[in-house]
N, C-alpha and C. Protein backbone atom coordinates (compact mmCIF):
# COMPACT_ATOMS: atom_id res chain seq x y z
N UNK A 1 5.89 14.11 1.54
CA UNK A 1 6.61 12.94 1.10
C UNK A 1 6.86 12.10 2.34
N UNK A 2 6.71 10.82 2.53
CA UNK A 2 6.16 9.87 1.00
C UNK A 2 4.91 10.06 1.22
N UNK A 3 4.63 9.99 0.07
CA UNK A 3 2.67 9.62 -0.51
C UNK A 3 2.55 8.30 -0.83
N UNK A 4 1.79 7.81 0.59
CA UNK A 4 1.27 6.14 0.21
C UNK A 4 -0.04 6.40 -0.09
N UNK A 5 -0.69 5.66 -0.88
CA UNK A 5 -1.86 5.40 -1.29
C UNK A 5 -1.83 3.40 -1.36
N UNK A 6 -3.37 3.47 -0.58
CA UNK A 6 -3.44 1.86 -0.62
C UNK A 6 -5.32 1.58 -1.14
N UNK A 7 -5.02 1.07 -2.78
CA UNK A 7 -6.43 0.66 -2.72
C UNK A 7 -6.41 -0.75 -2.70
N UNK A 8 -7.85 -0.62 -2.23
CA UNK A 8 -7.62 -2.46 -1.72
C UNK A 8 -9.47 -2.10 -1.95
N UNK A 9 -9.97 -3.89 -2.30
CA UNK A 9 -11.02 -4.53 -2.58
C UNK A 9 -12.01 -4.49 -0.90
N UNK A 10 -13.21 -3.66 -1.28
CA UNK A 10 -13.94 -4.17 0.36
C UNK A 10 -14.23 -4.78 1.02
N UNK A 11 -13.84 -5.87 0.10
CA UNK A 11 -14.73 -7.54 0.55
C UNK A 11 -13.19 -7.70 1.81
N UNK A 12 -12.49 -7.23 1.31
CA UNK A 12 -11.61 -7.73 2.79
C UNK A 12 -11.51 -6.51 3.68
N UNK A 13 -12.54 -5.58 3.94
CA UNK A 13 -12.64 -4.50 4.56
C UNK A 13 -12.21 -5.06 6.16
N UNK A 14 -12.93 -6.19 6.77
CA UNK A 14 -13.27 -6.82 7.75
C UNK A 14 -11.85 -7.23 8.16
N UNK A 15 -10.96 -7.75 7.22
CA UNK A 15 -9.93 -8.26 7.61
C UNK A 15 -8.89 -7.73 7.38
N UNK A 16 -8.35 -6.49 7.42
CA UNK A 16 -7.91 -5.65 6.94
C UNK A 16 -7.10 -4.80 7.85
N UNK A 17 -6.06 -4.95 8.87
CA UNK A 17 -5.85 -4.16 10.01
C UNK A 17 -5.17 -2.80 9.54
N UNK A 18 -5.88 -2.09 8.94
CA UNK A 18 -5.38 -0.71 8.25
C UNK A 18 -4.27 -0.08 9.17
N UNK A 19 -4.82 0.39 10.03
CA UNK A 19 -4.77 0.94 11.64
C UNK A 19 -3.10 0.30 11.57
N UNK A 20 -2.55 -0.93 12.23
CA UNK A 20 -1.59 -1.26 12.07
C UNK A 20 -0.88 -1.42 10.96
N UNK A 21 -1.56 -1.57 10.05
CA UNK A 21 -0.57 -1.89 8.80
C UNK A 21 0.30 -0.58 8.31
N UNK A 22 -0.52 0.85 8.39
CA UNK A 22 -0.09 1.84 8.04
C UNK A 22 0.94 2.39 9.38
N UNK A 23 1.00 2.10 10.56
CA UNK A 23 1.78 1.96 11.57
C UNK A 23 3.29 1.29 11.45
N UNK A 24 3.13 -0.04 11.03
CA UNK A 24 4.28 -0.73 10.67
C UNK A 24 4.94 -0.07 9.10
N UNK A 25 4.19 0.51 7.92
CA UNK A 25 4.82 0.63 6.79
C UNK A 25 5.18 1.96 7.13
N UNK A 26 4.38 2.98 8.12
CA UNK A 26 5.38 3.97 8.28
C UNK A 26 6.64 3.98 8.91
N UNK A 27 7.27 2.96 9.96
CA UNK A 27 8.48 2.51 10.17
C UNK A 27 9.26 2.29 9.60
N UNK A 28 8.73 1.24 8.25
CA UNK A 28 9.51 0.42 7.52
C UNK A 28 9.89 1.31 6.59
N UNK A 29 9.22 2.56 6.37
CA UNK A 29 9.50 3.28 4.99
C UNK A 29 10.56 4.47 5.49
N UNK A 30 10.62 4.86 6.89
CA UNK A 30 11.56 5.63 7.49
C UNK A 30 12.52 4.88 7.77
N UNK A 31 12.56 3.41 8.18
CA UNK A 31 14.32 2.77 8.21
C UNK A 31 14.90 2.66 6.95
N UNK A 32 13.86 2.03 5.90
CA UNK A 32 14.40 1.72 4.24
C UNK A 32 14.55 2.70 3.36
N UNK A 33 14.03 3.84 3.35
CA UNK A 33 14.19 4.76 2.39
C UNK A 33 14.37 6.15 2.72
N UNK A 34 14.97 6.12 4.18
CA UNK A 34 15.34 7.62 5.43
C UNK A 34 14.41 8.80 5.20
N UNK A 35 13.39 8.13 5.47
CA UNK A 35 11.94 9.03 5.38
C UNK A 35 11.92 9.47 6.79
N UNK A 36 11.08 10.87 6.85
CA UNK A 36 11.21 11.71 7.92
C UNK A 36 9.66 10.97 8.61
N UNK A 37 9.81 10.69 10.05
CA UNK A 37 8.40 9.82 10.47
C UNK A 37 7.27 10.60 10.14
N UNK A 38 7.40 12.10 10.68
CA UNK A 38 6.39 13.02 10.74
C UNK A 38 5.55 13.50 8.79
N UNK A 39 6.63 12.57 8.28
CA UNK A 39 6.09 13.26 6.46
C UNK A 39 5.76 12.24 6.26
N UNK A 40 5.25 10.94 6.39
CA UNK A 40 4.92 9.71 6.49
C UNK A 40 2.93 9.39 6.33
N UNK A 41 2.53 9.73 5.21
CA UNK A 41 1.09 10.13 5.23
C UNK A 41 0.74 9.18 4.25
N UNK A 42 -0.76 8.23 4.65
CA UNK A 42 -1.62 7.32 3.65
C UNK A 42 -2.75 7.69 3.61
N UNK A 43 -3.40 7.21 2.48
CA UNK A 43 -4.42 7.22 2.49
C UNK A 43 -5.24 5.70 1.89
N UNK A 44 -6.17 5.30 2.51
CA UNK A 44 -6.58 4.01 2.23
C UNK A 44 -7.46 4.37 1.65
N UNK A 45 -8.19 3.52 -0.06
CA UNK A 45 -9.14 4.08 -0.98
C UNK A 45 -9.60 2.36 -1.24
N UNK A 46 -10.69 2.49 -0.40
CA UNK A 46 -11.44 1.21 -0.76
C UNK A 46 -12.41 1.12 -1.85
N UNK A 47 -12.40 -0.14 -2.37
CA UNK A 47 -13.24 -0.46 -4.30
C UNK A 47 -14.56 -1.50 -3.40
N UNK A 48 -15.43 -0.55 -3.68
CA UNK A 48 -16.45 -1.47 -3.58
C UNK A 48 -17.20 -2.35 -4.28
N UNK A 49 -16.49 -2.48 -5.58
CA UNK A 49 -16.91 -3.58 -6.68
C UNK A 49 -14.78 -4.19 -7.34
N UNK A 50 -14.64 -5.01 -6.80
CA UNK A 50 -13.43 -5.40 -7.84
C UNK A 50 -13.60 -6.85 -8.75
N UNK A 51 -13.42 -6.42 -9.82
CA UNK A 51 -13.66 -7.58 -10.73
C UNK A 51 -11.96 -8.26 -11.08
N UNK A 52 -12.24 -9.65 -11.46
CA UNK A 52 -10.99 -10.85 -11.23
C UNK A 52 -11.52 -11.25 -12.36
N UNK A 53 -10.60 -11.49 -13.28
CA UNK A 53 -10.74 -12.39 -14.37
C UNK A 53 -12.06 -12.28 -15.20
N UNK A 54 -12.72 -13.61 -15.81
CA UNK A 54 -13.91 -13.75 -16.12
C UNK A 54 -14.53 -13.59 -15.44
N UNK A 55 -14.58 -14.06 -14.01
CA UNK A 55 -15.44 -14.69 -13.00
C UNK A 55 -16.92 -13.33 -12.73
N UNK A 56 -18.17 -13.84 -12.06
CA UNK A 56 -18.93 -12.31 -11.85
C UNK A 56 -18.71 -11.89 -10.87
N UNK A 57 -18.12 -10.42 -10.41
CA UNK A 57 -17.62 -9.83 -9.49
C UNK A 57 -18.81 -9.61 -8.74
N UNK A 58 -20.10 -9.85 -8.59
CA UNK A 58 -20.91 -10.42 -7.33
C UNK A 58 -20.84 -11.54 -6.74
N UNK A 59 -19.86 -12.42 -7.42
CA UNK A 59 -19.93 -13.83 -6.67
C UNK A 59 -18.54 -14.59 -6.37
N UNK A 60 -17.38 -13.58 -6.99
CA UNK A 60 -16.25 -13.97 -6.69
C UNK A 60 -15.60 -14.04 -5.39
N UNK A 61 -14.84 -14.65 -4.43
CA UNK A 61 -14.24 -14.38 -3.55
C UNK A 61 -12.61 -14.07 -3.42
N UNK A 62 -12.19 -12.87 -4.37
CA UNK A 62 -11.12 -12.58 -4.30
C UNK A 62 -10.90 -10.94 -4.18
N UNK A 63 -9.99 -10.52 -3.51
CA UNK A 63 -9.90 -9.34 -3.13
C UNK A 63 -8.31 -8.88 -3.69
N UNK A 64 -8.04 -7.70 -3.48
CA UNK A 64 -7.16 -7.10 -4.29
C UNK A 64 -6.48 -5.81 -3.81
N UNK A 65 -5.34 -5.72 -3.49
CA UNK A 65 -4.61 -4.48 -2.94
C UNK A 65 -3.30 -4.64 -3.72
N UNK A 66 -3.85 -3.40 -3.81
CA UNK A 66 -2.16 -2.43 -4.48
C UNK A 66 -1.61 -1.43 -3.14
N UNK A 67 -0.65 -1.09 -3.30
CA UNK A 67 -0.33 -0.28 -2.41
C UNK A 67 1.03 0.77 -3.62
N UNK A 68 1.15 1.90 -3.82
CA UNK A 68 1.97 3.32 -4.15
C UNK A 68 2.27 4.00 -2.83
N UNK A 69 3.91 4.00 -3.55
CA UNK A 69 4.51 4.69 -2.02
C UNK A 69 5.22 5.90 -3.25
N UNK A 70 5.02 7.15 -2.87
CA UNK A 70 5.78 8.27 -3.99
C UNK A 70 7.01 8.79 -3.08
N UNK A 71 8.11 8.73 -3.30
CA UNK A 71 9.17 9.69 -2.61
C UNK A 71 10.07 10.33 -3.72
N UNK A 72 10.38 11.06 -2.91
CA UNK A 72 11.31 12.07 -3.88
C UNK A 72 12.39 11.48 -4.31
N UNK A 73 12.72 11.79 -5.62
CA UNK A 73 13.84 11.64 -6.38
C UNK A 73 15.00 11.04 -5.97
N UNK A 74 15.97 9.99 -6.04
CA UNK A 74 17.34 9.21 -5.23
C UNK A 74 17.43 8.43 -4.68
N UNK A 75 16.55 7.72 -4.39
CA UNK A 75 16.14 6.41 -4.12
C UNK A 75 16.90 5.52 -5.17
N UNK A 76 17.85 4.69 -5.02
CA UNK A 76 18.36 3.79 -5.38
C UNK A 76 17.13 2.61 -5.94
N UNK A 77 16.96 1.67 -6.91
CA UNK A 77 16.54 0.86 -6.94
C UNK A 77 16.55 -0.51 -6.50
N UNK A 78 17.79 -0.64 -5.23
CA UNK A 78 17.58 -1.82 -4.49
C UNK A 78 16.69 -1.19 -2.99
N UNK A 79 16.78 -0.12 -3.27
CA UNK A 79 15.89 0.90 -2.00
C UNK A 79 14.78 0.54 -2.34
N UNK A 80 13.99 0.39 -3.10
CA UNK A 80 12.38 0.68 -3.61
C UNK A 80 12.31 -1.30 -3.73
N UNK A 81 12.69 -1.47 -4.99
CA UNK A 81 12.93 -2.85 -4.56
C UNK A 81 12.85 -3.81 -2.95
N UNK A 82 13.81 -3.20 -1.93
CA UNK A 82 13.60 -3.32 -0.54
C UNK A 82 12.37 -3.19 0.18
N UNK A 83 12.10 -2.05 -0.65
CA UNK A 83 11.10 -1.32 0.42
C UNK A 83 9.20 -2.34 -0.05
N UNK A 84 9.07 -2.08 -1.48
CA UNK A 84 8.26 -3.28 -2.24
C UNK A 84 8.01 -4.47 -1.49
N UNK A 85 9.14 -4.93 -1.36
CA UNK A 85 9.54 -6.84 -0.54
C UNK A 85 8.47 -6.72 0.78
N UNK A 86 9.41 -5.23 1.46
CA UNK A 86 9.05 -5.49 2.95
C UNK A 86 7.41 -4.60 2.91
N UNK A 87 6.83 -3.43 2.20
CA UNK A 87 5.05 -4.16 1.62
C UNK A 87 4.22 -5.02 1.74
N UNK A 88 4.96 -6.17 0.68
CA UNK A 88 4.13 -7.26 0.49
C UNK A 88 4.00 -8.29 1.90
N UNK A 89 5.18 -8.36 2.73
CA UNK A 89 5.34 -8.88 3.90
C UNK A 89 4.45 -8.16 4.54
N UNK A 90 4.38 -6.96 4.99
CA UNK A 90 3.23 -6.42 5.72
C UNK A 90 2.14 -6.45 5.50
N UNK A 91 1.89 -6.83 4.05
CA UNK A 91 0.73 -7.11 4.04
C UNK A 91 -0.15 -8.30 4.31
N UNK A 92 0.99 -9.51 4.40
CA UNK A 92 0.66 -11.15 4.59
C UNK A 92 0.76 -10.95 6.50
N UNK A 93 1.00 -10.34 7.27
CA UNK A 93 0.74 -9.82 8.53
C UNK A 93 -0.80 -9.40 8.76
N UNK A 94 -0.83 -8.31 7.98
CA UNK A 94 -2.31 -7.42 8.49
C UNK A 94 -3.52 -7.48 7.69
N UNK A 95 -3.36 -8.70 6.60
CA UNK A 95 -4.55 -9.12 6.50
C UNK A 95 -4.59 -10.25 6.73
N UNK A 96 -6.11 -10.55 7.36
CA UNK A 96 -5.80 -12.24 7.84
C UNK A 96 -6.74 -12.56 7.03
N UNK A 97 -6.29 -14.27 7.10
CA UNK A 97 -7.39 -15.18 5.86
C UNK A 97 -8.62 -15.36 6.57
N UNK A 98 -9.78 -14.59 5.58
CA UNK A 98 -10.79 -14.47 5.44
C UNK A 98 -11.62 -15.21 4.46
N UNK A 99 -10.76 -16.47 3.79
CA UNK A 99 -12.02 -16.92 3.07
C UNK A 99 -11.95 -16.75 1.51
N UNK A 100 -11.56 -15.23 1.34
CA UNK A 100 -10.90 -15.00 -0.08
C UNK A 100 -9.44 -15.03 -0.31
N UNK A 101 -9.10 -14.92 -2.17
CA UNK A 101 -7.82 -15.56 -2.41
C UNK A 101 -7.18 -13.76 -2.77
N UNK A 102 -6.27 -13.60 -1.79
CA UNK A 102 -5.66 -12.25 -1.82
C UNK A 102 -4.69 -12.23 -3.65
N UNK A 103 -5.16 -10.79 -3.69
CA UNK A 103 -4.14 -10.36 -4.83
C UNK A 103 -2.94 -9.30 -3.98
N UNK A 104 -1.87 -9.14 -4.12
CA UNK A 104 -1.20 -7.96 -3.42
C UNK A 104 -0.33 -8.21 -4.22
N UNK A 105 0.13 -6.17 -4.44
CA UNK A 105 1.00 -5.86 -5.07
C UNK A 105 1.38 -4.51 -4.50
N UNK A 106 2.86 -4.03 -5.16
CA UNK A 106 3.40 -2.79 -4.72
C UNK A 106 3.97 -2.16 -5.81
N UNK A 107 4.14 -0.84 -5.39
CA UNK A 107 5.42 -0.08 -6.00
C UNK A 107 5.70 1.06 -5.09
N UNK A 108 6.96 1.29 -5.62
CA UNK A 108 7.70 2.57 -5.20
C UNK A 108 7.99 3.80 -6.52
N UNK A 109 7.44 4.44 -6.23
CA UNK A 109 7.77 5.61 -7.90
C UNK A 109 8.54 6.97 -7.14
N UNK A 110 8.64 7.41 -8.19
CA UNK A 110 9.55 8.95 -7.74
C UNK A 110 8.35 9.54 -8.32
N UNK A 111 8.14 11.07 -7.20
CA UNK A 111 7.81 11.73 -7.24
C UNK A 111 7.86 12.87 -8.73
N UNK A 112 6.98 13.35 -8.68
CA UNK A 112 7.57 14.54 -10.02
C UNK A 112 8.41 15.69 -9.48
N UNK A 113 9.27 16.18 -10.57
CA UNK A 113 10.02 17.64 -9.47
C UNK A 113 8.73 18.28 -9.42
N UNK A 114 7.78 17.95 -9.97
CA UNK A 114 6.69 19.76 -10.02
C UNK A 114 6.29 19.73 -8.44
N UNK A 115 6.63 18.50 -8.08
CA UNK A 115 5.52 18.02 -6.58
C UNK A 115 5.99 19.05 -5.66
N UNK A 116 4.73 19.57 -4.81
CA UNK A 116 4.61 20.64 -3.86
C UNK A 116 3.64 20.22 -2.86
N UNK A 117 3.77 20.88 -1.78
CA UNK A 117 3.02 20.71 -0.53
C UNK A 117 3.26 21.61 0.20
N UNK A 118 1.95 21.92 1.21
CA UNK A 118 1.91 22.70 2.37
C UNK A 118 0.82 22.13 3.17
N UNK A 119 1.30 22.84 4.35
CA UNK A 119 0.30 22.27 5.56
C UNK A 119 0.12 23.53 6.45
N UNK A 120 -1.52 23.24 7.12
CA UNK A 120 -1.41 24.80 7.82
C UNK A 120 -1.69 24.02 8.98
């Protein structure tokens, strides 16, 4: 905990400062939601086809990131809410305009109690 997952469209692979972005949201997610730094783990899952609207997703120029942050249970909803805001801000940082028309979105969910982990 937390489990970020970030899928995002490839066409903005190029512009995309993963590297930092997951740097800054692991900060932001240990000041806003008293996450431990060291349990602070993403994974970036790039779409190599994303389709927009009608338009043909070979010729569109729009790209698309979601970002899921999972933490455990007690999180207040001006916490997640908070934490969402300051997301979408990181994300108007670490991707730069490339040409296409960004989609970005977030959430914050609670974890299931069943959720388990180990590490060797």
């Amino acid at each position: 905990m937390p489990q970020i997952t970030v899928d995002y469209s490839a066409v903005m692979d190029q512009a995309f400062d993963r590297a930092g972005f997951a740097r800054a949201l692991h900060t932001a997610t240990v000041e806003i939601a008293d996450a431990k730094p060291e349990a602070c783990k993403t994974q970036f899952r790039p779409s190599a086809l994303t389709a927009f609207g009608y338009e043909d997703p070979e010729e569109q120029r729009h790209a698309v990131v979601h970002v899921t942050i999972g933490l455990l249970a007690g999180r207040t909803e001006e916490t997640k809410t908070r934490l969402t805001e300051t997301v979408l801000e990181l994300l108007r940082e670490h991707v730069r305009d490339d040409g296409f028309v960004l989609h970005a979105s977030a959430e914050v969910r609670d974890l299931a109690a069943s959720y388990r982990k180990f590490e060797r």
